[in-house]
Protein backbone atom coordinates (compact mmCIF):
# COMPACT_ATOMS: atom_id res chain seq x y z
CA UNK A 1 -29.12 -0.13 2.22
CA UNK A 2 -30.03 -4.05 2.58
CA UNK A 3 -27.99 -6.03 0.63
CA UNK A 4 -28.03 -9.95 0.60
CA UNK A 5 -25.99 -12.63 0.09
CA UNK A 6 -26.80 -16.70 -0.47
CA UNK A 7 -23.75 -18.16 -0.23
CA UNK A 8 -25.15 -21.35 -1.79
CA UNK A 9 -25.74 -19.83 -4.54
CA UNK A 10 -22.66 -20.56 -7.72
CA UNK A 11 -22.37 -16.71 -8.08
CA UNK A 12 -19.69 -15.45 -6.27
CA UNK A 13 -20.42 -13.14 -3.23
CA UNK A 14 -18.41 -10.31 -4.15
CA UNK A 15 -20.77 -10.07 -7.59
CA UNK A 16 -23.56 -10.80 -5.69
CA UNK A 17 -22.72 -7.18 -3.80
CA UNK A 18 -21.50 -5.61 -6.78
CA UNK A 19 -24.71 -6.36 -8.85
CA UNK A 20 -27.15 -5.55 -6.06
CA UNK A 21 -25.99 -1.56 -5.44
CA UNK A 22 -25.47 -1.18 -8.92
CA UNK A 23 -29.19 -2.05 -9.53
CA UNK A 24 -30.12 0.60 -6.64
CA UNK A 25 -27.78 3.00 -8.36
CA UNK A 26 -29.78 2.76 -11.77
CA UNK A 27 -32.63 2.52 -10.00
CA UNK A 28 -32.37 5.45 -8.17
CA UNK A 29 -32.57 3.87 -4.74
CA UNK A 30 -29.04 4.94 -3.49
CA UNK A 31 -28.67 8.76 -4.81
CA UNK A 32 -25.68 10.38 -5.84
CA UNK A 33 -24.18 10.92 -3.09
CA UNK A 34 -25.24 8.51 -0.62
CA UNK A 35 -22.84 6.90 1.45
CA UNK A 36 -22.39 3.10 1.71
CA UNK A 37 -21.53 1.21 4.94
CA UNK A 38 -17.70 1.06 5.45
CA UNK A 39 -15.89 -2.26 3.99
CA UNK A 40 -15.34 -3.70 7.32
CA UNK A 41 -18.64 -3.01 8.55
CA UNK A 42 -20.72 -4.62 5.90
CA UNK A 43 -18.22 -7.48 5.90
CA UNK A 44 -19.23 -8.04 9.36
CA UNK A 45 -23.10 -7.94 8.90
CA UNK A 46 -23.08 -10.01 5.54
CA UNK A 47 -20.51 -12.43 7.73
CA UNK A 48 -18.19 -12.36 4.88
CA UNK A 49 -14.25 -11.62 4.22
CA UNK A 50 -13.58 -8.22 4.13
CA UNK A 51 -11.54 -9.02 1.19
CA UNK A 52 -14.76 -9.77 -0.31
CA UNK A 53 -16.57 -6.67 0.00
CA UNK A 54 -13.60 -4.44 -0.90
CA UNK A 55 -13.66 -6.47 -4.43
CA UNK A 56 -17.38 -5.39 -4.68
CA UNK A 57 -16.29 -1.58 -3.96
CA UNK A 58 -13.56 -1.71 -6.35
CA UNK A 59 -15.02 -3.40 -8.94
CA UNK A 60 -18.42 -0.56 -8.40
CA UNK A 61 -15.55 2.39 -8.41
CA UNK A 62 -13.69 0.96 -11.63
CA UNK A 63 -17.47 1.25 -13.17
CA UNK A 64 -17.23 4.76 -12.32
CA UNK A 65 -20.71 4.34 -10.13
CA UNK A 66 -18.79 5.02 -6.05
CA UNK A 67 -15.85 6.91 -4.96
CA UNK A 68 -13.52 6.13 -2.16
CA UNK A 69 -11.56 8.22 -0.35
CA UNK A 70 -10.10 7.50 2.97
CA UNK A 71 -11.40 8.55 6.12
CA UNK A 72 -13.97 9.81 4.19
CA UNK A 73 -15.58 6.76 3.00
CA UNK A 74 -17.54 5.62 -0.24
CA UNK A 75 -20.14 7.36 -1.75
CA UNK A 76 -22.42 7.03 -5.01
CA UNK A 77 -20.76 8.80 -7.55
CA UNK A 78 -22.91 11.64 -9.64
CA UNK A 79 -25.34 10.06 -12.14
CA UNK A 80 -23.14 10.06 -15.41
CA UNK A 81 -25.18 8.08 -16.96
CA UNK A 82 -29.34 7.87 -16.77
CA UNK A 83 -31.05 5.99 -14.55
CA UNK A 84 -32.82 2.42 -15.73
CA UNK A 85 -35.53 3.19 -17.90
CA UNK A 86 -38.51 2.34 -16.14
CA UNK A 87 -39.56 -0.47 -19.03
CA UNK A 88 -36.17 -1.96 -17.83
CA UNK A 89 -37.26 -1.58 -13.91
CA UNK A 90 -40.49 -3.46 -14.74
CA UNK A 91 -39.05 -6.00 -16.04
CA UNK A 92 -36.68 -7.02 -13.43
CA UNK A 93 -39.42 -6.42 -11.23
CA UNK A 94 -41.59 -9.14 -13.25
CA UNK A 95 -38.48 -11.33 -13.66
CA UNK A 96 -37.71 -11.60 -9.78
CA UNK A 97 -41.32 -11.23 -9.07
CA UNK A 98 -41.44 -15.12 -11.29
CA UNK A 99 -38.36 -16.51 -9.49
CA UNK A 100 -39.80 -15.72 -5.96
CA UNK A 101 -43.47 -16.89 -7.07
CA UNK A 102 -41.59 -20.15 -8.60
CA UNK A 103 -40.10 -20.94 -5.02
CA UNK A 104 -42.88 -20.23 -3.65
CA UNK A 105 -45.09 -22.55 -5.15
CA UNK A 106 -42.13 -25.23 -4.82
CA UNK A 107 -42.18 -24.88 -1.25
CA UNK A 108 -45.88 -25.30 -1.02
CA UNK A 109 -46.28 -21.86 0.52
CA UNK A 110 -49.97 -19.94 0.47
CA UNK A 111 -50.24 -17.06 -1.51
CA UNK A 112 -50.94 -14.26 1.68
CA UNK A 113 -47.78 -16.05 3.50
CA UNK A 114 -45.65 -15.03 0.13
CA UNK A 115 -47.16 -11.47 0.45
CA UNK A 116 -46.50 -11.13 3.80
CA UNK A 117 -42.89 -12.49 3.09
CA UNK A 118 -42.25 -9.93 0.57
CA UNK A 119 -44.19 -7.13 2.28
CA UNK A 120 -41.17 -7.39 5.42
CA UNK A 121 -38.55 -7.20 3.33
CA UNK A 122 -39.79 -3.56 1.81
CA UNK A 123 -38.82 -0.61 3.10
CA UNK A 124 -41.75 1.23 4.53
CA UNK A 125 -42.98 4.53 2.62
């Protein structure tokens, strides 16, 4: 699971977390099922509060989408609802893929470097 947070950014970091596994919920990327890094873990790796990421989690289990239980961690609840139509997945794909090609071009950054960029950050399959 690779989850980000820009802590410049006016959207506070706990939504930031919140919105980014509930779009690989819908999406399908996290299964039901599918365990998510303890609290304290991703806390450390994102180098946030702790405080912070258990506000993601409970916010994400009040929407019905994880389930915590202790010692045995938090998982993706089952699919009670269906995923993101793909028309839906297409265009968040087109709206990020504008953002990123926005920034790009503001930075004054070639075309393959941008590709190359992007093609690090997927997950290889």
């Amino acid at each position: 699971m690779n989850v980000e947070v820009d802590t410049a950014s006016a959207v506070p970091a706990y939504e930031q977390i919140r919105a980014q596994i509930e779009t690989m919920v819908a999406t399908g990327v996290l299964a039901p099922g599918a365990g998510l890094p303890p609290i304290r873990q991703l806390a450390a790796d994102l180098g946030l509060a702790v405080n912070t990421v258990a506000r993601a989690y409970r916010e994400l289990e009040s929407a019905g989408l994880v389930h915590s239980r202790v010692r045995h961690g938090t998982v993706v609840a089952p699919l009670t609802r269906p995923r993101l139509p793909r028309p839906d997945v297409r265009r968040r794909l087109d709206a990020a893929a504008t953002s990123y090609a926005l920034v790009c071009q503001q930075l004054g950054v070639p075309q393959d470097e941008a590709l190359a960029a992007v093609r690090r950050h997927l997950p290889r399959g």
